[in-house]
C-alpha atoms as a PDB file:
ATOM      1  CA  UNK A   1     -32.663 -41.481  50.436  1.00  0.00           C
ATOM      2  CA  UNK A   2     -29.041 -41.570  51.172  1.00  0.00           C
ATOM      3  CA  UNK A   3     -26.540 -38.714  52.101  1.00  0.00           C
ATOM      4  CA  UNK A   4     -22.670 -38.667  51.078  1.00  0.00           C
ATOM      5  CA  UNK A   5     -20.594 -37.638  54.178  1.00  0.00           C
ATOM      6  CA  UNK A   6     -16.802 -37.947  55.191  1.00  0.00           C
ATOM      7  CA  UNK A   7     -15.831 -38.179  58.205  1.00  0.00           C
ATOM      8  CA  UNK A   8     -12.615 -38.598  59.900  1.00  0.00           C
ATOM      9  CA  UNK A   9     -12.532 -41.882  62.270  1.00  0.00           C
ATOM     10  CA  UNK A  10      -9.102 -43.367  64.074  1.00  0.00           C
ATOM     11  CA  UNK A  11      -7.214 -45.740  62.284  1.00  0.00           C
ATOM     12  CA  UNK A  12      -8.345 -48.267  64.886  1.00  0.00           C
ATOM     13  CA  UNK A  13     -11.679 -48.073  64.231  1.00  0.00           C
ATOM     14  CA  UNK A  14     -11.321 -47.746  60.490  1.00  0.00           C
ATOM     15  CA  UNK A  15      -9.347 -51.676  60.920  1.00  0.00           C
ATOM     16  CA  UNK A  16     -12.428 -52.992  62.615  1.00  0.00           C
ATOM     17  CA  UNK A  17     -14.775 -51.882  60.087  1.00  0.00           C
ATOM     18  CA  UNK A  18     -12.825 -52.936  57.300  1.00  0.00           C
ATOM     19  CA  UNK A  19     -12.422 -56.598  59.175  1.00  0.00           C
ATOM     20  CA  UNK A  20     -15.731 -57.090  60.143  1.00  0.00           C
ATOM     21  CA  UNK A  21     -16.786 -56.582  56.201  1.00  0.00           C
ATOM     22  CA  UNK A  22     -14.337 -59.014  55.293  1.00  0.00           C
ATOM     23  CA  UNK A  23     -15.874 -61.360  57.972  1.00  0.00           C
ATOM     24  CA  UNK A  24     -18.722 -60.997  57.329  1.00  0.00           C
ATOM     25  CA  UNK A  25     -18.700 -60.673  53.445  1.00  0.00           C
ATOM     26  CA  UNK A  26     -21.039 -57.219  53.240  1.00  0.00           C
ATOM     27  CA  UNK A  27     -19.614 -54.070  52.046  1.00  0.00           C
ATOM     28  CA  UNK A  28     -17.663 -51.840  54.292  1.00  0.00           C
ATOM     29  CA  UNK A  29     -20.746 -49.302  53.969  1.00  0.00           C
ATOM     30  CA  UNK A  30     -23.175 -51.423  55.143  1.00  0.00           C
ATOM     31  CA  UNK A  31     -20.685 -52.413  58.152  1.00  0.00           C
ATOM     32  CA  UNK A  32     -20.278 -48.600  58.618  1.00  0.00           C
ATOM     33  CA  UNK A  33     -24.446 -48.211  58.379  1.00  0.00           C
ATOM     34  CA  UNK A  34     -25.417 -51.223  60.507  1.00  0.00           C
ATOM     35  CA  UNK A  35     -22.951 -49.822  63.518  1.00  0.00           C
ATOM     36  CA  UNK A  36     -24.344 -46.511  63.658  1.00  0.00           C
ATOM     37  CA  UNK A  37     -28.174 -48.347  64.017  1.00  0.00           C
ATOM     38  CA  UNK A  38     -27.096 -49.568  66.897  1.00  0.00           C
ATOM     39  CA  UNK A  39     -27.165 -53.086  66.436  1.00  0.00           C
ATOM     40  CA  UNK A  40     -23.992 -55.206  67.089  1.00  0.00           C
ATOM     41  CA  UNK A  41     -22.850 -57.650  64.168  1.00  0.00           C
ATOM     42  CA  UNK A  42     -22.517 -61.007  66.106  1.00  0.00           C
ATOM     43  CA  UNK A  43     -20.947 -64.557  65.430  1.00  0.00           C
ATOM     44  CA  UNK A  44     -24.439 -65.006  63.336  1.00  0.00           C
ATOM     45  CA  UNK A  45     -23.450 -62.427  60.974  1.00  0.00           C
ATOM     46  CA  UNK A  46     -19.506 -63.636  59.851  1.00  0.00           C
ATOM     47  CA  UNK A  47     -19.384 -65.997  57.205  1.00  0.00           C
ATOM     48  CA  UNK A  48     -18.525 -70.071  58.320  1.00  0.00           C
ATOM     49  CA  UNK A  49     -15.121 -69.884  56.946  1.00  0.00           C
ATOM     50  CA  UNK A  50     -14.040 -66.782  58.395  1.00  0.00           C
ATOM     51  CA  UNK A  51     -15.388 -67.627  62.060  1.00  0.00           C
ATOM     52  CA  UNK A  52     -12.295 -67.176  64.591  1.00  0.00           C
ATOM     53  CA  UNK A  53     -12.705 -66.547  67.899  1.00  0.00           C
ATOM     54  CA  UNK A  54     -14.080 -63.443  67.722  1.00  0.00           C
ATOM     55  CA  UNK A  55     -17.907 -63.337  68.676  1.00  0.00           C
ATOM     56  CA  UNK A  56     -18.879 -59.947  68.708  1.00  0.00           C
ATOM     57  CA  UNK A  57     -17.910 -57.096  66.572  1.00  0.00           C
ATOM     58  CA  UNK A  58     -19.178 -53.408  65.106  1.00  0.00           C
END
């Protein structure tokens, strides 16, 4: 079961979210739900176009 919340996060960290689920193709509330687990997103994660030099992210 899923719960609704909203919560207020910094612009900054808003950006990265949004970014990574571009990157990585997956829907900014998965992004959102796989960073609070825990569990970085790595280079494995981002889709081979949109690889850059990034290698970790949320």
């Amino acid at each position: 079961m899923l719960e609704t919340v909203t919560l207020k996060i910094p612009e900054l960290f808003y950006k990265r979210f949004e970014y990574t689920a571009q990157a990585t193709q997956r829907s900014l509330d998965e992004v959102i739900l796989h960073a609070l687990s825990g569990v970085p997103l790595t280079i494995d994660h981002i889709h081979p176009r949109a690889k850059g030099g990034a290698t970790t992210f949320f």
